[in-house]
PDBML (XML) file of the C-alpha atoms, coordinates in Angstrom:
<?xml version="1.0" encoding="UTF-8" ?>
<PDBx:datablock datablockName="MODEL"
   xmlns:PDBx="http://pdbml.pdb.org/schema/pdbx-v50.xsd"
   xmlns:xsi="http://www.w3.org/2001/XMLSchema-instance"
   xsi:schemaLocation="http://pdbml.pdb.org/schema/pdbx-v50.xsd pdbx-v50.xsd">
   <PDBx:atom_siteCategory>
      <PDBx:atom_site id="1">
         <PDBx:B_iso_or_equiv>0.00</PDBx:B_iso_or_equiv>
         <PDBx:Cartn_x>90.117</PDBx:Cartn_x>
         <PDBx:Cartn_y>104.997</PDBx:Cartn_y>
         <PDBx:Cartn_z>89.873</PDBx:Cartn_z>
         <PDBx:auth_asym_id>A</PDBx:auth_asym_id>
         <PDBx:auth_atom_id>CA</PDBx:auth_atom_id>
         <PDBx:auth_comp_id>UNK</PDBx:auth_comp_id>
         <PDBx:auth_seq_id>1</PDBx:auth_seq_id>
         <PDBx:group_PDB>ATOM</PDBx:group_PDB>
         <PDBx:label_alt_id xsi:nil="true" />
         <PDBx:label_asym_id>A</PDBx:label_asym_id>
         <PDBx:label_atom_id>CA</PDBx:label_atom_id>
         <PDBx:label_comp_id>UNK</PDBx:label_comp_id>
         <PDBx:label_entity_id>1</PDBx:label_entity_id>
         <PDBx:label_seq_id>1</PDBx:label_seq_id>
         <PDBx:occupancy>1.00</PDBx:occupancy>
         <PDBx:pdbx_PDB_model_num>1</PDBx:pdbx_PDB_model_num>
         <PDBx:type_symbol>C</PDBx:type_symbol>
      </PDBx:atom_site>
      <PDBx:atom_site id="2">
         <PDBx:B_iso_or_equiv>0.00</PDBx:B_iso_or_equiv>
         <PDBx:Cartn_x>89.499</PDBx:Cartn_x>
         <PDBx:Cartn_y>101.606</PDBx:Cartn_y>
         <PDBx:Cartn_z>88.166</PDBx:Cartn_z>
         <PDBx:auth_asym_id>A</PDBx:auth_asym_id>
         <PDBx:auth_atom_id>CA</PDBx:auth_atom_id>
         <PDBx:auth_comp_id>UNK</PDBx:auth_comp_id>
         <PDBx:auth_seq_id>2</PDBx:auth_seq_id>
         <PDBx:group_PDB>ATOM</PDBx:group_PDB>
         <PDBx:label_alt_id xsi:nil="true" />
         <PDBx:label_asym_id>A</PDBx:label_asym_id>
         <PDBx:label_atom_id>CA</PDBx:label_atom_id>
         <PDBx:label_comp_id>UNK</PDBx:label_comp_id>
         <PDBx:label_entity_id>1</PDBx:label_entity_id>
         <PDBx:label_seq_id>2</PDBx:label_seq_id>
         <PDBx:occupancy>1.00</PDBx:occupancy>
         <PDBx:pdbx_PDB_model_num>1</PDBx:pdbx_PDB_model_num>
         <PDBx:type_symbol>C</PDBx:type_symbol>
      </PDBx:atom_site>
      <PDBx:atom_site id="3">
         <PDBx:B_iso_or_equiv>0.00</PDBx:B_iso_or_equiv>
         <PDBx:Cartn_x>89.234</PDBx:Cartn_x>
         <PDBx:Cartn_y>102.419</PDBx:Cartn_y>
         <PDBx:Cartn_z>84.586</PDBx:Cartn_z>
         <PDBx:auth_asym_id>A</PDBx:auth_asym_id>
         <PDBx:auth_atom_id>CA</PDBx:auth_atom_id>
         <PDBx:auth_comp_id>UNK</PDBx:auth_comp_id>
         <PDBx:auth_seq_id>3</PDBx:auth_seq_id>
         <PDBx:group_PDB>ATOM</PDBx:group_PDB>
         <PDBx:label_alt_id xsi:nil="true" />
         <PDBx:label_asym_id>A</PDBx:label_asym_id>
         <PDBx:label_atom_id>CA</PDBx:label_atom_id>
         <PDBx:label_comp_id>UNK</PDBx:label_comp_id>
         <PDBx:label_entity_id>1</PDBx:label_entity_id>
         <PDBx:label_seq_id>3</PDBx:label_seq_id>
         <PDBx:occupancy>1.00</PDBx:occupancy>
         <PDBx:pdbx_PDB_model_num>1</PDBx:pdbx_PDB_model_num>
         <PDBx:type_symbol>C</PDBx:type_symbol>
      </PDBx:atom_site>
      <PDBx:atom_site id="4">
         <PDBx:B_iso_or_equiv>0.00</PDBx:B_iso_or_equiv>
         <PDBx:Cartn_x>91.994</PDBx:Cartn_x>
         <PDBx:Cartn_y>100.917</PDBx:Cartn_y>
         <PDBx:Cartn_z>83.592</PDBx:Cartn_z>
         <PDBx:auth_asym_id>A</PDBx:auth_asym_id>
         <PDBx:auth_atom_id>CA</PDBx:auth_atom_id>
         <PDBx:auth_comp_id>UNK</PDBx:auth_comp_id>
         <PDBx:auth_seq_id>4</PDBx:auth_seq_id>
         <PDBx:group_PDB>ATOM</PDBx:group_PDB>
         <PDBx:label_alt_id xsi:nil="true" />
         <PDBx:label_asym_id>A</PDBx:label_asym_id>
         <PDBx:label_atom_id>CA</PDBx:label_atom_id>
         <PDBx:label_comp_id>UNK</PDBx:label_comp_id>
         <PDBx:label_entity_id>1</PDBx:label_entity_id>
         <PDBx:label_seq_id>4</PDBx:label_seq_id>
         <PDBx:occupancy>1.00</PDBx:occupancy>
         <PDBx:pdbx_PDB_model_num>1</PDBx:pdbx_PDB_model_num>
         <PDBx:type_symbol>C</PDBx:type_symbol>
      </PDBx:atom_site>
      <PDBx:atom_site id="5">
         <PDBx:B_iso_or_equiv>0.00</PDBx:B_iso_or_equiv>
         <PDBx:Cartn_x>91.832</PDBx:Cartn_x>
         <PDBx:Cartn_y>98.116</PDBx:Cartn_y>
         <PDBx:Cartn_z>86.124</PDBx:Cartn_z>
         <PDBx:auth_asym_id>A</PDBx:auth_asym_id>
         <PDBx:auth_atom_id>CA</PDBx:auth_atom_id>
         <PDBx:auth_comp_id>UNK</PDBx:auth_comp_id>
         <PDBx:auth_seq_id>5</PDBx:auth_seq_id>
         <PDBx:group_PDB>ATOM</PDBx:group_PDB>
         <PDBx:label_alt_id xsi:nil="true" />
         <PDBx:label_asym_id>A</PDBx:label_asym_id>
         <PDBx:label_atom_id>CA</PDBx:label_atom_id>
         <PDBx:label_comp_id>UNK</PDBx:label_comp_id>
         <PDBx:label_entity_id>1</PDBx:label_entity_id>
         <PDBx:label_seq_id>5</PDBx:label_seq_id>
         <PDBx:occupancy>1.00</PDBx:occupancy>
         <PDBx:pdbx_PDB_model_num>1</PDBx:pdbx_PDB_model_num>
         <PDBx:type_symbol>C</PDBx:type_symbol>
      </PDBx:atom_site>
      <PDBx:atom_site id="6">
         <PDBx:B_iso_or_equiv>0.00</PDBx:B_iso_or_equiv>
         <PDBx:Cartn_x>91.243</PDBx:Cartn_x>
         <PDBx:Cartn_y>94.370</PDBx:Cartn_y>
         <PDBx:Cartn_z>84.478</PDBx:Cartn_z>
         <PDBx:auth_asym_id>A</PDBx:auth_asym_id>
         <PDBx:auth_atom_id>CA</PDBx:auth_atom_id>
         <PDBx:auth_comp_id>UNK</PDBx:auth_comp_id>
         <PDBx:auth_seq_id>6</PDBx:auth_seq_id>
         <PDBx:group_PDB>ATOM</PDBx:group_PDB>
         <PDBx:label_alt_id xsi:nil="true" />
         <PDBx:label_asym_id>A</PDBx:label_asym_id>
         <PDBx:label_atom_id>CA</PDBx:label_atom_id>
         <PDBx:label_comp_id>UNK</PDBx:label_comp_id>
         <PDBx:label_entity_id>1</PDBx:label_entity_id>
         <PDBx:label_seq_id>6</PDBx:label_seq_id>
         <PDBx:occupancy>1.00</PDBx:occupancy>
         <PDBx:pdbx_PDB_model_num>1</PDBx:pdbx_PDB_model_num>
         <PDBx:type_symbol>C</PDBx:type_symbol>
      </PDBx:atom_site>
      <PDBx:atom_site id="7">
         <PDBx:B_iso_or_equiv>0.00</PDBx:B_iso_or_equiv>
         <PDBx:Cartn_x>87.988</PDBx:Cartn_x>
         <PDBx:Cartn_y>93.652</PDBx:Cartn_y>
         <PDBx:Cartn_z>86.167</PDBx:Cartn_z>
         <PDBx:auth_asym_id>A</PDBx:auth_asym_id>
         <PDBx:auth_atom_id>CA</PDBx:auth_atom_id>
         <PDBx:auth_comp_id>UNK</PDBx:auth_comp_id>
         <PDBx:auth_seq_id>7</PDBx:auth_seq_id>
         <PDBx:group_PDB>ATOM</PDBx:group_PDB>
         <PDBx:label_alt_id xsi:nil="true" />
         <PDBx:label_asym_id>A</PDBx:label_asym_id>
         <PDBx:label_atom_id>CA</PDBx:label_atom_id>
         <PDBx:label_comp_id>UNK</PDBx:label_comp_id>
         <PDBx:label_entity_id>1</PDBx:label_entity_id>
         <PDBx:label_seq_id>7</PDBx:label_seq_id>
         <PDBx:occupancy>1.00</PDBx:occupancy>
         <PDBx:pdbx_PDB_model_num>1</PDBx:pdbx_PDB_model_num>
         <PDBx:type_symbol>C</PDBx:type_symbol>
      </PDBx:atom_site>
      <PDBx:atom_site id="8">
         <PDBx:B_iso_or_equiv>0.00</PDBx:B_iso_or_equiv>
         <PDBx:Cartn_x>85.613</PDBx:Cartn_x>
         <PDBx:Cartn_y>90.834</PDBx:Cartn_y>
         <PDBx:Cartn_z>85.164</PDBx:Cartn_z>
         <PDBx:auth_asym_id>A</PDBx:auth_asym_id>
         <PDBx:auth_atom_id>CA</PDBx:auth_atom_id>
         <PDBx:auth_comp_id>UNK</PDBx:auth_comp_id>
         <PDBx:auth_seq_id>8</PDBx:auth_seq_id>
         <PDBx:group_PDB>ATOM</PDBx:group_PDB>
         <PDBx:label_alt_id xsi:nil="true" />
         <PDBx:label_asym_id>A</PDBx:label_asym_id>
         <PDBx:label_atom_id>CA</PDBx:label_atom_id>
         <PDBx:label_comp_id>UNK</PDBx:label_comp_id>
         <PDBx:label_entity_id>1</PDBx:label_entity_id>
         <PDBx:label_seq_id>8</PDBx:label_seq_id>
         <PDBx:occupancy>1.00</PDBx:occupancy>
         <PDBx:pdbx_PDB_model_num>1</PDBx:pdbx_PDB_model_num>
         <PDBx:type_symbol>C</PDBx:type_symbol>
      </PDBx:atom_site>
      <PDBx:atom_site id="9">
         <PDBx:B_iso_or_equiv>0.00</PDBx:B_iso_or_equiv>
         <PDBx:Cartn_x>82.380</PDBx:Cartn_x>
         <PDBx:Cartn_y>91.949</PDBx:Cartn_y>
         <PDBx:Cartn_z>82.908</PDBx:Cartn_z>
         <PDBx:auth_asym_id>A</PDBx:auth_asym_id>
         <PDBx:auth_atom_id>CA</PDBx:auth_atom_id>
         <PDBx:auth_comp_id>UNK</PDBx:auth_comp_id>
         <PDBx:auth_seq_id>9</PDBx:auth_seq_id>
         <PDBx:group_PDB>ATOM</PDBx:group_PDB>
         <PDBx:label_alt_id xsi:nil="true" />
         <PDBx:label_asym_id>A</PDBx:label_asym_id>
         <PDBx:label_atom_id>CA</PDBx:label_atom_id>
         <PDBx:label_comp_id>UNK</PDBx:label_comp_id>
         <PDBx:label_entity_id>1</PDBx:label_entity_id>
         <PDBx:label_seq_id>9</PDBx:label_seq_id>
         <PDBx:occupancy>1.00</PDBx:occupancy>
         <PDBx:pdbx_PDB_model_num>1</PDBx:pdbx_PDB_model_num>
         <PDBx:type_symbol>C</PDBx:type_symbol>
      </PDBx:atom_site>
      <PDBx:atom_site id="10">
         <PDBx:B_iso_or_equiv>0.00</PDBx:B_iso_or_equiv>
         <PDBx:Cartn_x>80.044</PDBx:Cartn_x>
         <PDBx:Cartn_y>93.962</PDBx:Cartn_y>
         <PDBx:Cartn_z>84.519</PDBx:Cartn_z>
         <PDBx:auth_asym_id>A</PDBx:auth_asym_id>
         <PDBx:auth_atom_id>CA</PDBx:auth_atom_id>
         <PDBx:auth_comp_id>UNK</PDBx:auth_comp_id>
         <PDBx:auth_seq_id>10</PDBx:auth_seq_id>
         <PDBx:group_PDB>ATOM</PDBx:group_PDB>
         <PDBx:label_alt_id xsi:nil="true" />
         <PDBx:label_asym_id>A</PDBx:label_asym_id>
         <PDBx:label_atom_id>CA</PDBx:label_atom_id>
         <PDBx:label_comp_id>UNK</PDBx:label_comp_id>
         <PDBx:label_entity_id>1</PDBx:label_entity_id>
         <PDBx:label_seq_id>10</PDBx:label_seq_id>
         <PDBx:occupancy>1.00</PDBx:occupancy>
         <PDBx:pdbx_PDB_model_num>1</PDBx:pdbx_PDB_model_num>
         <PDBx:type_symbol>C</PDBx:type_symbol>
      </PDBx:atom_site>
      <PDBx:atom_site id="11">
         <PDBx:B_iso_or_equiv>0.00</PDBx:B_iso_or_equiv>
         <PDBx:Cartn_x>77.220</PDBx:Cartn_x>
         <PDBx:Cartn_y>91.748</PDBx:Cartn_y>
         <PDBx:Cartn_z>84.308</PDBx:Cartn_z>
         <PDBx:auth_asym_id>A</PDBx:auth_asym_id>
         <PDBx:auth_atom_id>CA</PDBx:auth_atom_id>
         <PDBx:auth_comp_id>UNK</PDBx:auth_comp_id>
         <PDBx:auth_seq_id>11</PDBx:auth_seq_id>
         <PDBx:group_PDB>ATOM</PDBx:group_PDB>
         <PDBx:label_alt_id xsi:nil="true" />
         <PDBx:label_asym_id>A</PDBx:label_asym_id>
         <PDBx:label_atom_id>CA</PDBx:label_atom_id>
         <PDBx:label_comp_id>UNK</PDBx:label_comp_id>
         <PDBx:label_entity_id>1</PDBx:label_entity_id>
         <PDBx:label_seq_id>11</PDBx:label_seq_id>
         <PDBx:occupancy>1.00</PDBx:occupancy>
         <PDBx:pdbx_PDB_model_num>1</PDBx:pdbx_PDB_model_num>
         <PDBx:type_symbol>C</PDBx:type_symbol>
      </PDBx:atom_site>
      <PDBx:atom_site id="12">
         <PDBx:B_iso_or_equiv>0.00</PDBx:B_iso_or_equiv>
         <PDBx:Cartn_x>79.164</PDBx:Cartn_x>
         <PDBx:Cartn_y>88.478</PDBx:Cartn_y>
         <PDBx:Cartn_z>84.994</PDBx:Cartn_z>
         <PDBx:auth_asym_id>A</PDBx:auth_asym_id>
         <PDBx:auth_atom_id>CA</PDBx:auth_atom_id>
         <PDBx:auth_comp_id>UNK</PDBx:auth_comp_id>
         <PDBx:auth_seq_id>12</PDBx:auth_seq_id>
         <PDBx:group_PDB>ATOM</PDBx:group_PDB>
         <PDBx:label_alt_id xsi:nil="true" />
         <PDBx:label_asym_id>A</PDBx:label_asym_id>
         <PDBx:label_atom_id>CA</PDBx:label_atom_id>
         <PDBx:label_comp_id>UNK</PDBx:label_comp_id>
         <PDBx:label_entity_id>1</PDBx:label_entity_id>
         <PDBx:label_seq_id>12</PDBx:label_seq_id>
         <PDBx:occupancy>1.00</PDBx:occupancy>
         <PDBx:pdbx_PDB_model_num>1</PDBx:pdbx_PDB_model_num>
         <PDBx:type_symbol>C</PDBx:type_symbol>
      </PDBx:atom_site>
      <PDBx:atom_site id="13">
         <PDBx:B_iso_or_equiv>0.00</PDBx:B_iso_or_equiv>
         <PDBx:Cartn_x>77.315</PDBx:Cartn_x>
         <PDBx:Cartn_y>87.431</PDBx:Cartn_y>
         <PDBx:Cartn_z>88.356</PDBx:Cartn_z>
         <PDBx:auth_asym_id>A</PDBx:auth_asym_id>
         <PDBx:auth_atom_id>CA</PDBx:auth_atom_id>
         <PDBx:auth_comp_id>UNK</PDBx:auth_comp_id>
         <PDBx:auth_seq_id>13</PDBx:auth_seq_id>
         <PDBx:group_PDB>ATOM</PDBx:group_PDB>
         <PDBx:label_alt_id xsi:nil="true" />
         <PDBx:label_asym_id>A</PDBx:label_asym_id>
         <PDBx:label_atom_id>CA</PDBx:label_atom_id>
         <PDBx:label_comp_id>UNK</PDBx:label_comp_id>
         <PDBx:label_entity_id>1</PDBx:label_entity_id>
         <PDBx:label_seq_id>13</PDBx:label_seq_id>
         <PDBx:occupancy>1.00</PDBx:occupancy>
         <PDBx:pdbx_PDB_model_num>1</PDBx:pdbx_PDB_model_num>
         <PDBx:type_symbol>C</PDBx:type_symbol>
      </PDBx:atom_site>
      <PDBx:atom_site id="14">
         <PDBx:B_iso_or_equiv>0.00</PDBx:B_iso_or_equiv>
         <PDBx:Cartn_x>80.063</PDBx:Cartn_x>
         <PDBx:Cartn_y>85.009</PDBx:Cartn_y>
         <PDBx:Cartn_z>89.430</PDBx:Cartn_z>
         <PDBx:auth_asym_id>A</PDBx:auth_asym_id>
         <PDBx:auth_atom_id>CA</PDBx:auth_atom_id>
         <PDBx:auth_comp_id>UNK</PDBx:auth_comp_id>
         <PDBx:auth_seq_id>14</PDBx:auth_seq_id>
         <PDBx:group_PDB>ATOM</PDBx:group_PDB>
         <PDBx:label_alt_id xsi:nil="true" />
         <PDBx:label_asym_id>A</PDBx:label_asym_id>
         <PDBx:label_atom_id>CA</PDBx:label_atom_id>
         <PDBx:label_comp_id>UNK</PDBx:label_comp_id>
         <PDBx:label_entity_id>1</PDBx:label_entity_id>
         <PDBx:label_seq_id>14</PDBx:label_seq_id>
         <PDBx:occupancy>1.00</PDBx:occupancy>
         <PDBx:pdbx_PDB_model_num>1</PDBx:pdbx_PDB_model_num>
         <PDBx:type_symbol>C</PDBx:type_symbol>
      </PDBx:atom_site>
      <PDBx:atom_site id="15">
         <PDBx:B_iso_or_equiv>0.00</PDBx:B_iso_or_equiv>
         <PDBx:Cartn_x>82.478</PDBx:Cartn_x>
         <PDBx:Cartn_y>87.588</PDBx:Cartn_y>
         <PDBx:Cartn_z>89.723</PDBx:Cartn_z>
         <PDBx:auth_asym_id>A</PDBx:auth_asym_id>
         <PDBx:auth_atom_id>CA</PDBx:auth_atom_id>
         <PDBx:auth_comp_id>UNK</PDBx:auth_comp_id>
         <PDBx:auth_seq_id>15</PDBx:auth_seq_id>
         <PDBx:group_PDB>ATOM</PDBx:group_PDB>
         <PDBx:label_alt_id xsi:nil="true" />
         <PDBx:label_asym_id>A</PDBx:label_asym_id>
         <PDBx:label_atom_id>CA</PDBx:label_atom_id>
         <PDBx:label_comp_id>UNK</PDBx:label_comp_id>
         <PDBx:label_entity_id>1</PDBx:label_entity_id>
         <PDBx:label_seq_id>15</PDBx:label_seq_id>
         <PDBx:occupancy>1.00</PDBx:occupancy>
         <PDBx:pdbx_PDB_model_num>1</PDBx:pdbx_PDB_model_num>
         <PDBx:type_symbol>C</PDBx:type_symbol>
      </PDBx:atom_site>
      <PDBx:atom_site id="16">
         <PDBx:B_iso_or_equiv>0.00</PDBx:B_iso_or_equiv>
         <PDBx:Cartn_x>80.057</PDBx:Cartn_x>
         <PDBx:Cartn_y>89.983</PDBx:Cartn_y>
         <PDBx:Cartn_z>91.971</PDBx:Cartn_z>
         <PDBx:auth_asym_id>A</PDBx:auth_asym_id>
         <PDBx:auth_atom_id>CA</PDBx:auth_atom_id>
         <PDBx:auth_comp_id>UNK</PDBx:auth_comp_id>
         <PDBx:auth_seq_id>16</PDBx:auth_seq_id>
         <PDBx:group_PDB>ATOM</PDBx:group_PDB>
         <PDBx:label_alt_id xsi:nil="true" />
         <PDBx:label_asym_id>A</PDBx:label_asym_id>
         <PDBx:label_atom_id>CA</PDBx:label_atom_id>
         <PDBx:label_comp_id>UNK</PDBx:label_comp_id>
         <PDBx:label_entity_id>1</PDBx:label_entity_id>
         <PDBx:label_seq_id>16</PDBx:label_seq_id>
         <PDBx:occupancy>1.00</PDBx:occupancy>
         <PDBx:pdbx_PDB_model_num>1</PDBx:pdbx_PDB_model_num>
         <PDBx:type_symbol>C</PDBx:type_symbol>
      </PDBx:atom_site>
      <PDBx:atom_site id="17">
         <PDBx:B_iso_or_equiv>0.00</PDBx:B_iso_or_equiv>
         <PDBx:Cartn_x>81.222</PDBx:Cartn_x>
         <PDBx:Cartn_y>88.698</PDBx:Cartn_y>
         <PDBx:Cartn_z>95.339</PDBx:Cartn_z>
         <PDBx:auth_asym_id>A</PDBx:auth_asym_id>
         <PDBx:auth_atom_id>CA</PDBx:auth_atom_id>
         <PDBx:auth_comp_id>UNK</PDBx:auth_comp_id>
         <PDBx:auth_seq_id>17</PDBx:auth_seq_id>
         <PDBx:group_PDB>ATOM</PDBx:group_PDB>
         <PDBx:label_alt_id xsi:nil="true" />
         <PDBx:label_asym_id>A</PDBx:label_asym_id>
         <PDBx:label_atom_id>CA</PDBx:label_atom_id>
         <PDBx:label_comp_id>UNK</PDBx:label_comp_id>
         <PDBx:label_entity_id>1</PDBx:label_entity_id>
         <PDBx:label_seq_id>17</PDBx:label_seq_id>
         <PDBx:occupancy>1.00</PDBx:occupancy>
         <PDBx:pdbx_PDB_model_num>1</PDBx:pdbx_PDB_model_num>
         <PDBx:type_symbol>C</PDBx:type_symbol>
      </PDBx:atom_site>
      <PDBx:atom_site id="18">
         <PDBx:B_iso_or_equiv>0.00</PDBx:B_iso_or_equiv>
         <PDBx:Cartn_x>84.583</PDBx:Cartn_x>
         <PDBx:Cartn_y>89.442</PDBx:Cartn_y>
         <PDBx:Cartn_z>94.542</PDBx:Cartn_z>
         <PDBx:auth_asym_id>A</PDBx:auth_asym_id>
         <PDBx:auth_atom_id>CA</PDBx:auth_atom_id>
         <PDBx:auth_comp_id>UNK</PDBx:auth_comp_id>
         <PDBx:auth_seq_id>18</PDBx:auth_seq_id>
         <PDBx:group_PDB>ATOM</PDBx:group_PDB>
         <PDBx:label_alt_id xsi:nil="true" />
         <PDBx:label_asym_id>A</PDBx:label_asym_id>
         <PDBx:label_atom_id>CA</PDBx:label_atom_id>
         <PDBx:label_comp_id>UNK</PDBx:label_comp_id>
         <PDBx:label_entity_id>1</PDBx:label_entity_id>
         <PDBx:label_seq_id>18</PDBx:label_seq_id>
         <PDBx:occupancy>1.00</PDBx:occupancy>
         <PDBx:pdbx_PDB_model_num>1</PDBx:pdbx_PDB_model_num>
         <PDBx:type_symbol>C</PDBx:type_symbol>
      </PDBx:atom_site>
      <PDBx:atom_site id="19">
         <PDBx:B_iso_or_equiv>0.00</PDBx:B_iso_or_equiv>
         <PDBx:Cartn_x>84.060</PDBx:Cartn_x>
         <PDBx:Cartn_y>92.855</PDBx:Cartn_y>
         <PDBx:Cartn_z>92.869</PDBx:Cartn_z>
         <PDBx:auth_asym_id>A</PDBx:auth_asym_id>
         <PDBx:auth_atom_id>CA</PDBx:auth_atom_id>
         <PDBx:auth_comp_id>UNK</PDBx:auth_comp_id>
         <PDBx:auth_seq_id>19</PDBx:auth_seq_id>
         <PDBx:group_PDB>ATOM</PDBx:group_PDB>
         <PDBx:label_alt_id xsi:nil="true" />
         <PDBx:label_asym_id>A</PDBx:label_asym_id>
         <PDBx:label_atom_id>CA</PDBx:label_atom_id>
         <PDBx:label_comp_id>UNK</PDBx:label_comp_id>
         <PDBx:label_entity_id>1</PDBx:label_entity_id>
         <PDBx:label_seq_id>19</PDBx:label_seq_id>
         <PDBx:occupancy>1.00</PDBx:occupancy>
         <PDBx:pdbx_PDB_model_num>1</PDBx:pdbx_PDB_model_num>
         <PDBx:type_symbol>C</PDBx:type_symbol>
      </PDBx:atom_site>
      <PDBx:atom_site id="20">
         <PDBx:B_iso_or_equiv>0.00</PDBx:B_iso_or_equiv>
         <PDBx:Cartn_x>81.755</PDBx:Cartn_x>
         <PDBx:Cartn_y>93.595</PDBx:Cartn_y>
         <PDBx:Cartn_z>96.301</PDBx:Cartn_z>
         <PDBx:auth_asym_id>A</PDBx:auth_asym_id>
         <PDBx:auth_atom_id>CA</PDBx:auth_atom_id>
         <PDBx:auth_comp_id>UNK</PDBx:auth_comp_id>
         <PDBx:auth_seq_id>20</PDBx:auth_seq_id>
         <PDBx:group_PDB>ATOM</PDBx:group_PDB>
         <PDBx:label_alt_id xsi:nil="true" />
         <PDBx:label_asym_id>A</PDBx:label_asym_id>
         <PDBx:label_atom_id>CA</PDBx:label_atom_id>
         <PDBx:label_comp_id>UNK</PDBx:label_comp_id>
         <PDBx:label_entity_id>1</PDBx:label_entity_id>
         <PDBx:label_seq_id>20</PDBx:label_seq_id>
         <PDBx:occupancy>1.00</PDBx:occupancy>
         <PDBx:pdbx_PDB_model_num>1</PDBx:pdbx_PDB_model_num>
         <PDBx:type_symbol>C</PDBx:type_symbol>
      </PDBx:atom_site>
      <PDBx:atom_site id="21">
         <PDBx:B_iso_or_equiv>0.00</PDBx:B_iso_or_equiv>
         <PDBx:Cartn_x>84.850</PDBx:Cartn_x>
         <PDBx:Cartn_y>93.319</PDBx:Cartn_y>
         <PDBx:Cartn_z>97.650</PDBx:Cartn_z>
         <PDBx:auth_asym_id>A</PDBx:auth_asym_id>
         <PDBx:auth_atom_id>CA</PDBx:auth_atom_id>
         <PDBx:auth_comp_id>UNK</PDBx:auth_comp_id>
         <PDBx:auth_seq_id>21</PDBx:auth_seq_id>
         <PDBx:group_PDB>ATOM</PDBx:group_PDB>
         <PDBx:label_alt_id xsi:nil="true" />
         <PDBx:label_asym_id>A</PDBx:label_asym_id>
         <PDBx:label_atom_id>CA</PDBx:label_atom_id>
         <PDBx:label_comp_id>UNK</PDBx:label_comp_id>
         <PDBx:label_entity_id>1</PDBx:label_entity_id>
         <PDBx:label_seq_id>21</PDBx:label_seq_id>
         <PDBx:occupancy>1.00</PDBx:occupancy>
         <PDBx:pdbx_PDB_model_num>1</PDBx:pdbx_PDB_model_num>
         <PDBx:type_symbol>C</PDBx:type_symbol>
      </PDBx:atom_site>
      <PDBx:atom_site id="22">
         <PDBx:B_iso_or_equiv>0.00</PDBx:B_iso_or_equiv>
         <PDBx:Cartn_x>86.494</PDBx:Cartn_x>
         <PDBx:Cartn_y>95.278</PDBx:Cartn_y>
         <PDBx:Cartn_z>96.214</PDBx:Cartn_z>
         <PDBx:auth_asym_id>A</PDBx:auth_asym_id>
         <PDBx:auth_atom_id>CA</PDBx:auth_atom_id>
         <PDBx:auth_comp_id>UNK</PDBx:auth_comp_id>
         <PDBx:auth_seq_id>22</PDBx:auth_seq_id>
         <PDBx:group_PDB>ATOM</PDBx:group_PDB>
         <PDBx:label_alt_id xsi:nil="true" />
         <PDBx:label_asym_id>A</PDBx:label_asym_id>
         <PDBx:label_atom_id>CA</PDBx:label_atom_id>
         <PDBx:label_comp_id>UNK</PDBx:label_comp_id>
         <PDBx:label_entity_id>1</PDBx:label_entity_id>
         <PDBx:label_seq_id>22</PDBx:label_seq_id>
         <PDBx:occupancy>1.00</PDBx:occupancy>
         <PDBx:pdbx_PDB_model_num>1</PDBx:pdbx_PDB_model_num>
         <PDBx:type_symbol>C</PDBx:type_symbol>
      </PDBx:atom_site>
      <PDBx:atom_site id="23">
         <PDBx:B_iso_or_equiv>0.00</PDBx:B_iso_or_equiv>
         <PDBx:Cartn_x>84.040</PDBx:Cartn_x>
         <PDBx:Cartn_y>97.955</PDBx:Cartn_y>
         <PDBx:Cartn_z>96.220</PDBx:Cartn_z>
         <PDBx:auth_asym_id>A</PDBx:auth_asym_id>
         <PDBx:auth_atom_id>CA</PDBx:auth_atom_id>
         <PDBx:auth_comp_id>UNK</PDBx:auth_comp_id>
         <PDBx:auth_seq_id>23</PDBx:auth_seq_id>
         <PDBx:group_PDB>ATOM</PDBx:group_PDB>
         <PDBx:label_alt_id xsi:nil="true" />
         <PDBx:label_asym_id>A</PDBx:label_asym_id>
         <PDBx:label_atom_id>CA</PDBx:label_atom_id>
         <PDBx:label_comp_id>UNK</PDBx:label_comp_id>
         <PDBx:label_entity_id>1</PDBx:label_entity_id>
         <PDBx:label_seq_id>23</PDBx:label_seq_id>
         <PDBx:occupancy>1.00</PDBx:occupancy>
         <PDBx:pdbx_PDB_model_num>1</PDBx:pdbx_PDB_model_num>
         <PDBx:type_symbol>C</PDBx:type_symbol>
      </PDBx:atom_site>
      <PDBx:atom_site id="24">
         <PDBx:B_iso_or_equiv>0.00</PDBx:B_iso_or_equiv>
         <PDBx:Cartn_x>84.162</PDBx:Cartn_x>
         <PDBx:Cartn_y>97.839</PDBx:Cartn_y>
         <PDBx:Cartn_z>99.984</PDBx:Cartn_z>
         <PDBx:auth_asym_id>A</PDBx:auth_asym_id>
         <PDBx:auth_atom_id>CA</PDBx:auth_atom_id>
         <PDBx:auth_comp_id>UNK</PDBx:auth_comp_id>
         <PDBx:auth_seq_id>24</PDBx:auth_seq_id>
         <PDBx:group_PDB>ATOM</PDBx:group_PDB>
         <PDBx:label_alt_id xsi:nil="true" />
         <PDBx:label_asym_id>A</PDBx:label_asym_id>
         <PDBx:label_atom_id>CA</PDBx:label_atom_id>
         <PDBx:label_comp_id>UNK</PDBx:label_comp_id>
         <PDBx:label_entity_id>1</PDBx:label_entity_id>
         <PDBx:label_seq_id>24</PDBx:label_seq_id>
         <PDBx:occupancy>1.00</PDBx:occupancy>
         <PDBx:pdbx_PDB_model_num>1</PDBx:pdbx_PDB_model_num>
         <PDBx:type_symbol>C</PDBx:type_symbol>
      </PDBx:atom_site>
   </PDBx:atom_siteCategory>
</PDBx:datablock>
């Protein structure tokens, strides 16, 4: 359900902590 979310690049380690998150 987060296709059409505006998430930071995939590959954009700085923004991994955050999208762990959100994962969670």
């Amino acid at each position: 359900g987060l296709a059409d979310a505006d998430l930071p690049g995939q590959h954009d380690a700085a923004a991994w902590p955050a999208l762990r998150e959100k994962l969670a």
